[in-house]
C-alpha atoms as a PDB file:
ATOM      1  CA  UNK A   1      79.089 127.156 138.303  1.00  0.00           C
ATOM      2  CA  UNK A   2      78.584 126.114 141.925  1.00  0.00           C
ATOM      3  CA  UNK A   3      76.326 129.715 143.112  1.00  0.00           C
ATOM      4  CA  UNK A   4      76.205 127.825 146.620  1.00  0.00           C
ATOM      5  CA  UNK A   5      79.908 127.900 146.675  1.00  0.00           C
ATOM      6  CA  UNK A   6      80.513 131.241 145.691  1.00  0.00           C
ATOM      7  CA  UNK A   7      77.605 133.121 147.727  1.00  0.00           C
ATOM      8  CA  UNK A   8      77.396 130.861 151.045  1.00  0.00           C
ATOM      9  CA  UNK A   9      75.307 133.453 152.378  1.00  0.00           C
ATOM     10  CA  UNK A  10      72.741 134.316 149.807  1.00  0.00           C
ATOM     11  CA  UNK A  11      69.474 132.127 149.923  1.00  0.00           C
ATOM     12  CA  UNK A  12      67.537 130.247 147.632  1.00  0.00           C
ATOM     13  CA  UNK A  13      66.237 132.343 144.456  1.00  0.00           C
ATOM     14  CA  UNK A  14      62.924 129.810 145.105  1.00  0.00           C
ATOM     15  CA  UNK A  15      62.204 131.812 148.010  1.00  0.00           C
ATOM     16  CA  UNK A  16      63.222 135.113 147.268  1.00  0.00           C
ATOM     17  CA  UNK A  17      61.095 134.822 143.570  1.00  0.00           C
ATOM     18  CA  UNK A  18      57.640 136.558 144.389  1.00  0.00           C
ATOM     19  CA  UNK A  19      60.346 140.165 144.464  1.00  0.00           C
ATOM     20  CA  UNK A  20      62.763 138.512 141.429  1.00  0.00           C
ATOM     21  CA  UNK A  21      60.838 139.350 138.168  1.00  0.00           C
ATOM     22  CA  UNK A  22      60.299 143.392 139.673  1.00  0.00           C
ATOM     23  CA  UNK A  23      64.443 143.316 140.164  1.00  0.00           C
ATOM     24  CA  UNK A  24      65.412 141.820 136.497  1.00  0.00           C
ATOM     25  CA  UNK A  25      63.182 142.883 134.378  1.00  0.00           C
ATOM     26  CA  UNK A  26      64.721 147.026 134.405  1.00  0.00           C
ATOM     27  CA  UNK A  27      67.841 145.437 134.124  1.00  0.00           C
ATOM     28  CA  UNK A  28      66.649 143.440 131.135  1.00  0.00           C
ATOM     29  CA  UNK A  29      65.998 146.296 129.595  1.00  0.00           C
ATOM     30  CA  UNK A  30      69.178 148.050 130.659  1.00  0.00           C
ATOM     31  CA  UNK A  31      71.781 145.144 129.789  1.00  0.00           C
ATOM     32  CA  UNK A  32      70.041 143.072 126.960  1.00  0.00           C
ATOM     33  CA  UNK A  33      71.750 143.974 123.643  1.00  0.00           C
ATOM     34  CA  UNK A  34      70.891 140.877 121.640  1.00  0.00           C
ATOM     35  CA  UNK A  35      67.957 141.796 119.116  1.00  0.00           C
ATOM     36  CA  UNK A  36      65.792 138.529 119.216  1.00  0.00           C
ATOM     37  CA  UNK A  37      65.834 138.762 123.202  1.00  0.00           C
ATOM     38  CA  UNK A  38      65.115 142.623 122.904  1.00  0.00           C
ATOM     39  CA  UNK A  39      61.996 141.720 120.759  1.00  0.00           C
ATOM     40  CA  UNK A  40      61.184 138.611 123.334  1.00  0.00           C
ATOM     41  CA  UNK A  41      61.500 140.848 126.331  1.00  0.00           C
ATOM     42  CA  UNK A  42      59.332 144.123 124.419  1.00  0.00           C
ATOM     43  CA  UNK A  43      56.919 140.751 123.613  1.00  0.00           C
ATOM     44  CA  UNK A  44      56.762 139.846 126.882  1.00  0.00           C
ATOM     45  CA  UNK A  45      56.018 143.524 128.970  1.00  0.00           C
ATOM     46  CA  UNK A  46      53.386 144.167 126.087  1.00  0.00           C
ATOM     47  CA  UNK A  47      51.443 141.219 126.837  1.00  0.00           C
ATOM     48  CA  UNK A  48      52.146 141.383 130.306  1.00  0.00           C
ATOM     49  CA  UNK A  49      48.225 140.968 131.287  1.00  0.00           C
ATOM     50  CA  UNK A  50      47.448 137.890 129.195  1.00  0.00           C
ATOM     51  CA  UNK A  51      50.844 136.440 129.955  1.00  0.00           C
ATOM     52  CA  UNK A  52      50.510 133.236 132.892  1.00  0.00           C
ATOM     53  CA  UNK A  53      52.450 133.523 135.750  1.00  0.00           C
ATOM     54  CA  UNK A  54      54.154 130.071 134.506  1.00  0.00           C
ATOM     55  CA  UNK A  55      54.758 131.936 130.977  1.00  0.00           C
ATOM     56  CA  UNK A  56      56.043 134.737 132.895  1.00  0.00           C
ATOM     57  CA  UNK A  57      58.587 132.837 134.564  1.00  0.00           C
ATOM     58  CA  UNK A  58      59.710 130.577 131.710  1.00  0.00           C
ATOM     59  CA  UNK A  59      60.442 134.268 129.509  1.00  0.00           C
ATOM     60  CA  UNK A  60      62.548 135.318 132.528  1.00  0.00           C
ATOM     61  CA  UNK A  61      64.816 132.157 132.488  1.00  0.00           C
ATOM     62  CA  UNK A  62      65.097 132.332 128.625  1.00  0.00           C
ATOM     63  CA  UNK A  63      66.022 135.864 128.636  1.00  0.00           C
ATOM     64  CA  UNK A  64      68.807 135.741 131.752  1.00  0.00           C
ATOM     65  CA  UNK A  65      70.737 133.391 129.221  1.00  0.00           C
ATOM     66  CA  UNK A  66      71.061 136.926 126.837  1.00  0.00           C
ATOM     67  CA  UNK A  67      72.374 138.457 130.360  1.00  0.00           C
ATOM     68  CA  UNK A  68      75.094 135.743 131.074  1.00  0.00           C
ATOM     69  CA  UNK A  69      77.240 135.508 127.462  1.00  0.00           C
ATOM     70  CA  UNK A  70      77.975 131.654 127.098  1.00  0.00           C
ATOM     71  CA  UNK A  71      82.105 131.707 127.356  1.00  0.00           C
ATOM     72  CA  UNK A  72      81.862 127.750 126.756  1.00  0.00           C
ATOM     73  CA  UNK A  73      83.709 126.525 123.389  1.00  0.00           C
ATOM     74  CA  UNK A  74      84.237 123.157 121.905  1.00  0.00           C
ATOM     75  CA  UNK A  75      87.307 122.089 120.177  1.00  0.00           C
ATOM     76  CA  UNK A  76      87.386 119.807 117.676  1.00  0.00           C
ATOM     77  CA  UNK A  77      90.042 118.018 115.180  1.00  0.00           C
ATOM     78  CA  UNK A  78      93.540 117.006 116.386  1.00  0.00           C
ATOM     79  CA  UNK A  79      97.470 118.547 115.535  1.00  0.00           C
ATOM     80  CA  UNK A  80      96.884 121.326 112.888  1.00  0.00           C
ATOM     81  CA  UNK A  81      93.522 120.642 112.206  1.00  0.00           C
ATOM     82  CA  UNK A  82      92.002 121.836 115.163  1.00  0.00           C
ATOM     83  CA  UNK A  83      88.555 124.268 115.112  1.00  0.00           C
ATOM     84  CA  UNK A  84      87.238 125.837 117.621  1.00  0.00           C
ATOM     85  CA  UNK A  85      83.325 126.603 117.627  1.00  0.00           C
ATOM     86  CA  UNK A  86      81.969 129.143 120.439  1.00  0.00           C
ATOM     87  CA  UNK A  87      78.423 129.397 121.693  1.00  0.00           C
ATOM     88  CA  UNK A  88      76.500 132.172 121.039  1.00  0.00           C
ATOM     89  CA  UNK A  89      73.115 133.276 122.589  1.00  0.00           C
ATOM     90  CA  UNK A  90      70.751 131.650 120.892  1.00  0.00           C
ATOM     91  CA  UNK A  91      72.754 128.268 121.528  1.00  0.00           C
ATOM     92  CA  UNK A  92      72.638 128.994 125.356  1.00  0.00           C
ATOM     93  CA  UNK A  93      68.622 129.521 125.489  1.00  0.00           C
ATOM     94  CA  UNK A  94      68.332 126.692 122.962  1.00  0.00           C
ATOM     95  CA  UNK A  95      69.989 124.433 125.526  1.00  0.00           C
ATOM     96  CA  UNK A  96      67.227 125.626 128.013  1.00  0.00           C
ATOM     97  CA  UNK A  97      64.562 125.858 125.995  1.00  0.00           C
ATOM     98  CA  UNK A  98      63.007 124.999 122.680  1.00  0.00           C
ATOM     99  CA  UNK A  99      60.761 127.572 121.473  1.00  0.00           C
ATOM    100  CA  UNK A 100      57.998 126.798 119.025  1.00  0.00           C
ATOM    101  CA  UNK A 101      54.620 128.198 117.851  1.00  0.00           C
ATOM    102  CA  UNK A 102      53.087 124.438 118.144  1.00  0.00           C
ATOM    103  CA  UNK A 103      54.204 121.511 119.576  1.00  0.00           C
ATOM    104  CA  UNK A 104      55.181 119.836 116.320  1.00  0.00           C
ATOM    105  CA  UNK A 105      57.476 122.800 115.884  1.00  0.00           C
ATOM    106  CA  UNK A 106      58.893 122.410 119.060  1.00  0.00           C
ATOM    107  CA  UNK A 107      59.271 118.340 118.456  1.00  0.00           C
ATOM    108  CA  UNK A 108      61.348 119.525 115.021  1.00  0.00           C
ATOM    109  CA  UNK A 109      63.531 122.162 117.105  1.00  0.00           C
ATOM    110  CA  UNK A 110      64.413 119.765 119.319  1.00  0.00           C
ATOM    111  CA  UNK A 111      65.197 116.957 116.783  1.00  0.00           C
ATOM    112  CA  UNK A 112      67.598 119.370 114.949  1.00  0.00           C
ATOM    113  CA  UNK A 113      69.079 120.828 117.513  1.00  0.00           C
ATOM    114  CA  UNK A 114      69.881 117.426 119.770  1.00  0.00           C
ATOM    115  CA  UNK A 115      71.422 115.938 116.180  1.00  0.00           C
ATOM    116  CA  UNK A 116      74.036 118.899 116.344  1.00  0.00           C
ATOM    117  CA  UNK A 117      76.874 117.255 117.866  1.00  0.00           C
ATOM    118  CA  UNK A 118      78.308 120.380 118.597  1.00  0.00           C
ATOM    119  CA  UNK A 119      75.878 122.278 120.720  1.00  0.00           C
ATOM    120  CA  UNK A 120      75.122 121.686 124.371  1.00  0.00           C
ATOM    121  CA  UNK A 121      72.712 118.925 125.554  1.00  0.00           C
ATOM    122  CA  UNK A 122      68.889 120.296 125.920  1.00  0.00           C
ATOM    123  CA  UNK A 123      67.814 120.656 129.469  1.00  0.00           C
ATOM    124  CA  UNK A 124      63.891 121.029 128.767  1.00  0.00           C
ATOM    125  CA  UNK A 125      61.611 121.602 126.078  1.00  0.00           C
ATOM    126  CA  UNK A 126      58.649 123.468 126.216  1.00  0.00           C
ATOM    127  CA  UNK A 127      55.758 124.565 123.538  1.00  0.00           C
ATOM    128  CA  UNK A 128      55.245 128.145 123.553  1.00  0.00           C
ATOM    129  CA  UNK A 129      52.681 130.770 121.959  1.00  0.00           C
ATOM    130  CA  UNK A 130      53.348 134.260 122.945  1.00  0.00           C
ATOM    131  CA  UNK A 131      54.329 133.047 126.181  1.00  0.00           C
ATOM    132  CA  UNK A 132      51.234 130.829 127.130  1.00  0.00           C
ATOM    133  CA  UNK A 133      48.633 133.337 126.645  1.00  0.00           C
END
């Protein structure tokens, strides 16, 4: 989606972010419906203290991909044989981020997931405990 295109007017989310994680968050936990990114978000406002401002940010990212529903779907197979797989959540924030509990887990997510020919390519990987605290 080209956002410039769409919203010539509206400026960078960069330097608008200091006032960003005060407007999403309530509608987080307005809009969010998804369990595991209910649980993520609830993990992330309880720990909200110990929680870096880095760890902070990454959470927010992960959990606008439960706000935007991934409409992408890949088709596969030729004539009658065609099958159609759709992305769900979880596929969207895996694309964004791998989440792990130690880096090794993070090193298997990511082999697994980039050997699944049928899921988007991985933009970044990250290891995460509890959202760097």
């Amino acid at each position: 989606m080209d956002f410039k295109n769409l919203y010539p007017k509206a400026e960078s989310l960069l330097l608008k972010y200091d006032d960003f994680p005060v407007k999403i968050v309530p509608i987080f936990e307005d809009e969010i419906k998804d369990p595991t990114s209910r649980q993520t978000l609830s993990e992330m406002m309880n720990n909200e203290k110990t929680v870096p401002e880095n760890g902070r940010a990454c959470g927010i990212f992960y959990l606008i991909h439960s706000l935007l529903i991934p409409t992408a779907k890949l088709i596969t197979g030729s004539g009658s044989q065609k099958a159609i797989t759709r992305f769900s959540i979880r596929d969207s924030q895996a694309s964004f981020l791998l989440v792990g509990s130690t880096v090794a887990a993070c090193d298997e997510e990511r082999r697994r997931f980039s050997g699944d020919k049928k899921k988007h390519s991985t933009t970044g990987h990250c290891y995460w405990n509890n959202f760097g605290s």
